[in-house]
C-alpha atoms as a PDB file:
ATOM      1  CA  UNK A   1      -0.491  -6.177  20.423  1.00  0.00           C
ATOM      2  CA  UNK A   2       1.546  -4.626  17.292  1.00  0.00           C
ATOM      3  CA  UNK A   3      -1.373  -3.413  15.612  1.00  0.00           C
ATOM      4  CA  UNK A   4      -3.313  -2.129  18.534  1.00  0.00           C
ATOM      5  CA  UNK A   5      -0.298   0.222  18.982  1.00  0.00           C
ATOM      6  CA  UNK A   6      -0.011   0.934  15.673  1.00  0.00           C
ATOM      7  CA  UNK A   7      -3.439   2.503  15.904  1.00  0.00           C
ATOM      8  CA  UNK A   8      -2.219   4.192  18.437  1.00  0.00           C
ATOM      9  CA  UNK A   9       0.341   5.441  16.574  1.00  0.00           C
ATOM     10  CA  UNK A  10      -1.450   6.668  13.892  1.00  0.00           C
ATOM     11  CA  UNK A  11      -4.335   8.212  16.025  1.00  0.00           C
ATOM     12  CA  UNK A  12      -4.880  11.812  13.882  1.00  0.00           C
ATOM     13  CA  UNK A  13      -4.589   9.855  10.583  1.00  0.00           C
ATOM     14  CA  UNK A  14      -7.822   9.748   9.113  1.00  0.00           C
ATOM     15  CA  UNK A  15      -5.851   9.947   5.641  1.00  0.00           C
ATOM     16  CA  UNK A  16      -4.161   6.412   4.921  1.00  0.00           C
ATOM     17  CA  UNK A  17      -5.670   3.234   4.993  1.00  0.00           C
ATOM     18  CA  UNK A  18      -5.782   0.743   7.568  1.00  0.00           C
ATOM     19  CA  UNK A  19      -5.858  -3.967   7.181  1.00  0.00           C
ATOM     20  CA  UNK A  20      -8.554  -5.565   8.549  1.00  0.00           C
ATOM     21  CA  UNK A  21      -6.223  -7.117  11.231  1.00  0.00           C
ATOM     22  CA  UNK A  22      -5.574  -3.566  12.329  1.00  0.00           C
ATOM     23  CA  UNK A  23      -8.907  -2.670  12.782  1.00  0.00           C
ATOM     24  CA  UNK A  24     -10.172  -5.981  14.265  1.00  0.00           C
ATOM     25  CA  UNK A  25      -7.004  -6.185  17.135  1.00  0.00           C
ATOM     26  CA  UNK A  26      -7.753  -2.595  18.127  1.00  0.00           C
ATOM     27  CA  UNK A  27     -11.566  -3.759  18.610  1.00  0.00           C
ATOM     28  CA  UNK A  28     -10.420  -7.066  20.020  1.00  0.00           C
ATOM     29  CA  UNK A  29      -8.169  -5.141  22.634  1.00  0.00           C
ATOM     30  CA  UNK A  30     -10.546  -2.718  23.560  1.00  0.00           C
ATOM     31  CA  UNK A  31     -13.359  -4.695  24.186  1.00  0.00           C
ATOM     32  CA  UNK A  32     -11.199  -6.331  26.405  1.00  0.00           C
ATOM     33  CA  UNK A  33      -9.816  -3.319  28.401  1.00  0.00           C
ATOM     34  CA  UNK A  34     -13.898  -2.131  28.513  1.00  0.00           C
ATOM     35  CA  UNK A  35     -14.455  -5.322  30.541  1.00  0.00           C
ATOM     36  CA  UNK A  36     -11.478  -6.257  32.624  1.00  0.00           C
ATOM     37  CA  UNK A  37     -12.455  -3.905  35.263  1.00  0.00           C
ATOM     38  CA  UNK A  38     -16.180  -5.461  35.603  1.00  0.00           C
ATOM     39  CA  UNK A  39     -14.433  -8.916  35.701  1.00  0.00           C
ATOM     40  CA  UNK A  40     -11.804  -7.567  38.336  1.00  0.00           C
ATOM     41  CA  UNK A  41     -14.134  -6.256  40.816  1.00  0.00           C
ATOM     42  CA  UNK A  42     -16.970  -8.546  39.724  1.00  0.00           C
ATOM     43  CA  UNK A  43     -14.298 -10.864  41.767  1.00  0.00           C
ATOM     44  CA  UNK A  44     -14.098  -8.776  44.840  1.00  0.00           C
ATOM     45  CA  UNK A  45     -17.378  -7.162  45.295  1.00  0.00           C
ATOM     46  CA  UNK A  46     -21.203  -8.091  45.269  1.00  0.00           C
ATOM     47  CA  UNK A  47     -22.337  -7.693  41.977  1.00  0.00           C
ATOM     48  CA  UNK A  48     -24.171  -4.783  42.717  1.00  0.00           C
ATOM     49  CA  UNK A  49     -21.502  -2.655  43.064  1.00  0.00           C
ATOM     50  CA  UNK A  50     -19.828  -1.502  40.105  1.00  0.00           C
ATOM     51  CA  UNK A  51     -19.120   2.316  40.630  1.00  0.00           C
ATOM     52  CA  UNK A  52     -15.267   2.075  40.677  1.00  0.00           C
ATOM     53  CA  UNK A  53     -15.843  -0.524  37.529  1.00  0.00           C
ATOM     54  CA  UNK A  54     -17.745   2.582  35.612  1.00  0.00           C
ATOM     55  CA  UNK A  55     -15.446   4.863  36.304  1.00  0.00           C
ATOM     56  CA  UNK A  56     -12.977   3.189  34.728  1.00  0.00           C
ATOM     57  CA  UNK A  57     -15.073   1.792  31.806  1.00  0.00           C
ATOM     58  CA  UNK A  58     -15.889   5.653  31.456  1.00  0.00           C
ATOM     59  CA  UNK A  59     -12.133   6.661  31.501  1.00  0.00           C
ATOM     60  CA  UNK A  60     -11.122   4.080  28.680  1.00  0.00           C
ATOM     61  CA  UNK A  61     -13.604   4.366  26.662  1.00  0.00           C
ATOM     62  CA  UNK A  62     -13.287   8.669  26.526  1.00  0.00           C
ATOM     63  CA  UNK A  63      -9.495   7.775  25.672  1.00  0.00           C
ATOM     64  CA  UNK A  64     -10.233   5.221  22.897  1.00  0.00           C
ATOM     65  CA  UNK A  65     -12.491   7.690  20.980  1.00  0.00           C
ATOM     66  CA  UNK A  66     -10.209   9.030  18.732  1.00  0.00           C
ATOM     67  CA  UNK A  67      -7.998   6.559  17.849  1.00  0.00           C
ATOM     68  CA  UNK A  68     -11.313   4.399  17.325  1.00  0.00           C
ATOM     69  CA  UNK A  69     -12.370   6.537  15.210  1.00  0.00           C
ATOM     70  CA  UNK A  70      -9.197   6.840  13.133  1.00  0.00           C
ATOM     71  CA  UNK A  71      -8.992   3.668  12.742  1.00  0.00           C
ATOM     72  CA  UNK A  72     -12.474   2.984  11.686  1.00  0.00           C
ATOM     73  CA  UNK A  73     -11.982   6.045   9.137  1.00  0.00           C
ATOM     74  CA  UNK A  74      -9.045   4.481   7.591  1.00  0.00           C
ATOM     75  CA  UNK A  75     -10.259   0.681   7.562  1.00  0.00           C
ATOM     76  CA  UNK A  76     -13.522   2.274   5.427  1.00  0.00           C
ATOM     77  CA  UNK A  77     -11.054   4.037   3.182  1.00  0.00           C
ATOM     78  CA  UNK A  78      -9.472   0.422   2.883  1.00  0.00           C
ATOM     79  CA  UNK A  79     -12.770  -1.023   1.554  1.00  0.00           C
ATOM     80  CA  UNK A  80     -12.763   2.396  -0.741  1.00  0.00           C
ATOM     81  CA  UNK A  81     -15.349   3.991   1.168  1.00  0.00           C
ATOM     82  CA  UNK A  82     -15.976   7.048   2.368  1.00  0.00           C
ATOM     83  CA  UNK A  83     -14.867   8.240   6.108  1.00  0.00           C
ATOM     84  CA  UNK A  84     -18.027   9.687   6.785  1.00  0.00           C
ATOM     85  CA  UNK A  85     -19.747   6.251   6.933  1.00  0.00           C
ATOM     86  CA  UNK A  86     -19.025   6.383  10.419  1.00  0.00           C
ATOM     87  CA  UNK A  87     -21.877   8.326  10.859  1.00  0.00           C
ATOM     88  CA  UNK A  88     -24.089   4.884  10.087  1.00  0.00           C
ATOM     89  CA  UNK A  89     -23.092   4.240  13.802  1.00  0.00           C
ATOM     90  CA  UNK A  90     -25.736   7.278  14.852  1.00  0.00           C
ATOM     91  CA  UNK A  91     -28.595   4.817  13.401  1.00  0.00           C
ATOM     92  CA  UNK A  92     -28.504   2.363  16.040  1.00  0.00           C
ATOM     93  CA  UNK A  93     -28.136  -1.731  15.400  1.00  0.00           C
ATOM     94  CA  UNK A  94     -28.508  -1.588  11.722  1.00  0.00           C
ATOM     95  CA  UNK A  95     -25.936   1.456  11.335  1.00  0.00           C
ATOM     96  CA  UNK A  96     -23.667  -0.701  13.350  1.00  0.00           C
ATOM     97  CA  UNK A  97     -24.515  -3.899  11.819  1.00  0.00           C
ATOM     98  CA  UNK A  98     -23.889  -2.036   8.254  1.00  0.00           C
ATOM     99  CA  UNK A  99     -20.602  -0.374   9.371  1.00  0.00           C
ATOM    100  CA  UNK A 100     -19.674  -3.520  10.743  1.00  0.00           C
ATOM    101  CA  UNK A 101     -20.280  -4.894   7.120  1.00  0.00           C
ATOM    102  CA  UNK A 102     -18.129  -2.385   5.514  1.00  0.00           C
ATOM    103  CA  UNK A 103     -15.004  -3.255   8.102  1.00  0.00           C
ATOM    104  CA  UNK A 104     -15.275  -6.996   7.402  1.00  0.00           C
ATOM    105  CA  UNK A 105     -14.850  -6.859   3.657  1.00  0.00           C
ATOM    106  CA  UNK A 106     -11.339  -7.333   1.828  1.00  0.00           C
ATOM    107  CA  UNK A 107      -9.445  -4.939   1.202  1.00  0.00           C
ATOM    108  CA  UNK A 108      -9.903  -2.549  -2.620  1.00  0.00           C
ATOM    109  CA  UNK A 109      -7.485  -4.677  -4.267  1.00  0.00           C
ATOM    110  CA  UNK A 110      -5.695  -1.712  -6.304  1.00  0.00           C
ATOM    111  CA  UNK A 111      -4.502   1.810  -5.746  1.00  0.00           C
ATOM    112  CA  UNK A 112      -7.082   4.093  -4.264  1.00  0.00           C
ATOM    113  CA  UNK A 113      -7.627   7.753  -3.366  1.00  0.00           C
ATOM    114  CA  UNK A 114      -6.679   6.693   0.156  1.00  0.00           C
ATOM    115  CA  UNK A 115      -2.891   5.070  -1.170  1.00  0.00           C
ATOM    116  CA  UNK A 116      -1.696   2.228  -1.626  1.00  0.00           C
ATOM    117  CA  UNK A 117      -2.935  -1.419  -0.635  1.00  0.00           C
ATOM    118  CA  UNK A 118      -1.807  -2.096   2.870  1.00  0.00           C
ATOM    119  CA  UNK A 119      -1.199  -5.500   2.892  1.00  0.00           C
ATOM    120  CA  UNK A 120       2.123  -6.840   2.307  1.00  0.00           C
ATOM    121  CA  UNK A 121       2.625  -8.482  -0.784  1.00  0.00           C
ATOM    122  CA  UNK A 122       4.563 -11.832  -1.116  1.00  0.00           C
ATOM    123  CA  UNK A 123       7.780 -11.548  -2.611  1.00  0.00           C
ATOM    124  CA  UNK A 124       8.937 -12.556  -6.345  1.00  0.00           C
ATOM    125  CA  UNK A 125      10.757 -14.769  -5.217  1.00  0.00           C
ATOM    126  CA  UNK A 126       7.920 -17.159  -3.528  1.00  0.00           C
ATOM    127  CA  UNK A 127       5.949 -17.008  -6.437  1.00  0.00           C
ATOM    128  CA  UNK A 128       8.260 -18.732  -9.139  1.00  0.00           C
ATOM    129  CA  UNK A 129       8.193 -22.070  -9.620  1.00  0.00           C
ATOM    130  CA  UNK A 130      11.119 -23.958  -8.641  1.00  0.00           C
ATOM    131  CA  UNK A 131      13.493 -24.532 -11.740  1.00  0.00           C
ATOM    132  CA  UNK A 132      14.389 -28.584 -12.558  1.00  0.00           C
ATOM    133  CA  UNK A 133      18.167 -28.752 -11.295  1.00  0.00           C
ATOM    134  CA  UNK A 134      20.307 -31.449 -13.574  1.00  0.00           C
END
């Protein structure tokens, strides 16, 4: 739930960069705010009727646009990409599928227009080997 918030938090920054597990708990949350209200009234109406469900699907996903987007714009410049591959979305399954791509690789390993890698970097301390005691 941290890093959905923390997308939240950083809605208007399309500057920084942004982990994969940022990106992919924001989608993860989302998608399941989008459907809760189908499953909720799915359980106390015919199937049929779904107006109040759409109307709340709508409402969400206006809300989520931006920080969506944000976040997508900083998990591409995590990959060292370009923000404006977003706009692969606009081509239909294969934009998404590509974009999609682009999220799911590892993070540029070094020091990029974007700042500094995001992911936290074991300490020193972990990474010696123990001395032999007497």
């Amino acid at each position: 739930m941290n890093w959905y918030l923390n997308a939240w938090r950083n809605t208007f920054n399309f500057s920084g960069r942004a982990r994969r597990k940022e990106f992919w708990y924001f989608i993860l949350v989302l998608a399941v705010l989008l459907i809760a209200p189908y499953c909720v009234e799915g359980y106390f109406q015919k199937p049929t009727d779904y107006d109040l469900a759409n109307g709340i699907f709508f409402i969400l996903y206006i809300l989520h646009i931006v920080p969506l987007l944000s976040v997508t714009v900083r998990r591409l410049h995590d990959t060292n990409q370009s923000g404006w591959w977003c706009l692969l979305n606009m081509l239909g399954p294969l934009g998404t599928l590509a974009l999609a791509y682009f999220c799911v690789k590892d993070s540029y390993f070094n020091y990029n227009q974007w700042g500094s890698v995001p992911k936290e970097m074991p300490s020193e301390e972990q990474n010696e080997p123990e001395q032999n005691k007497p």
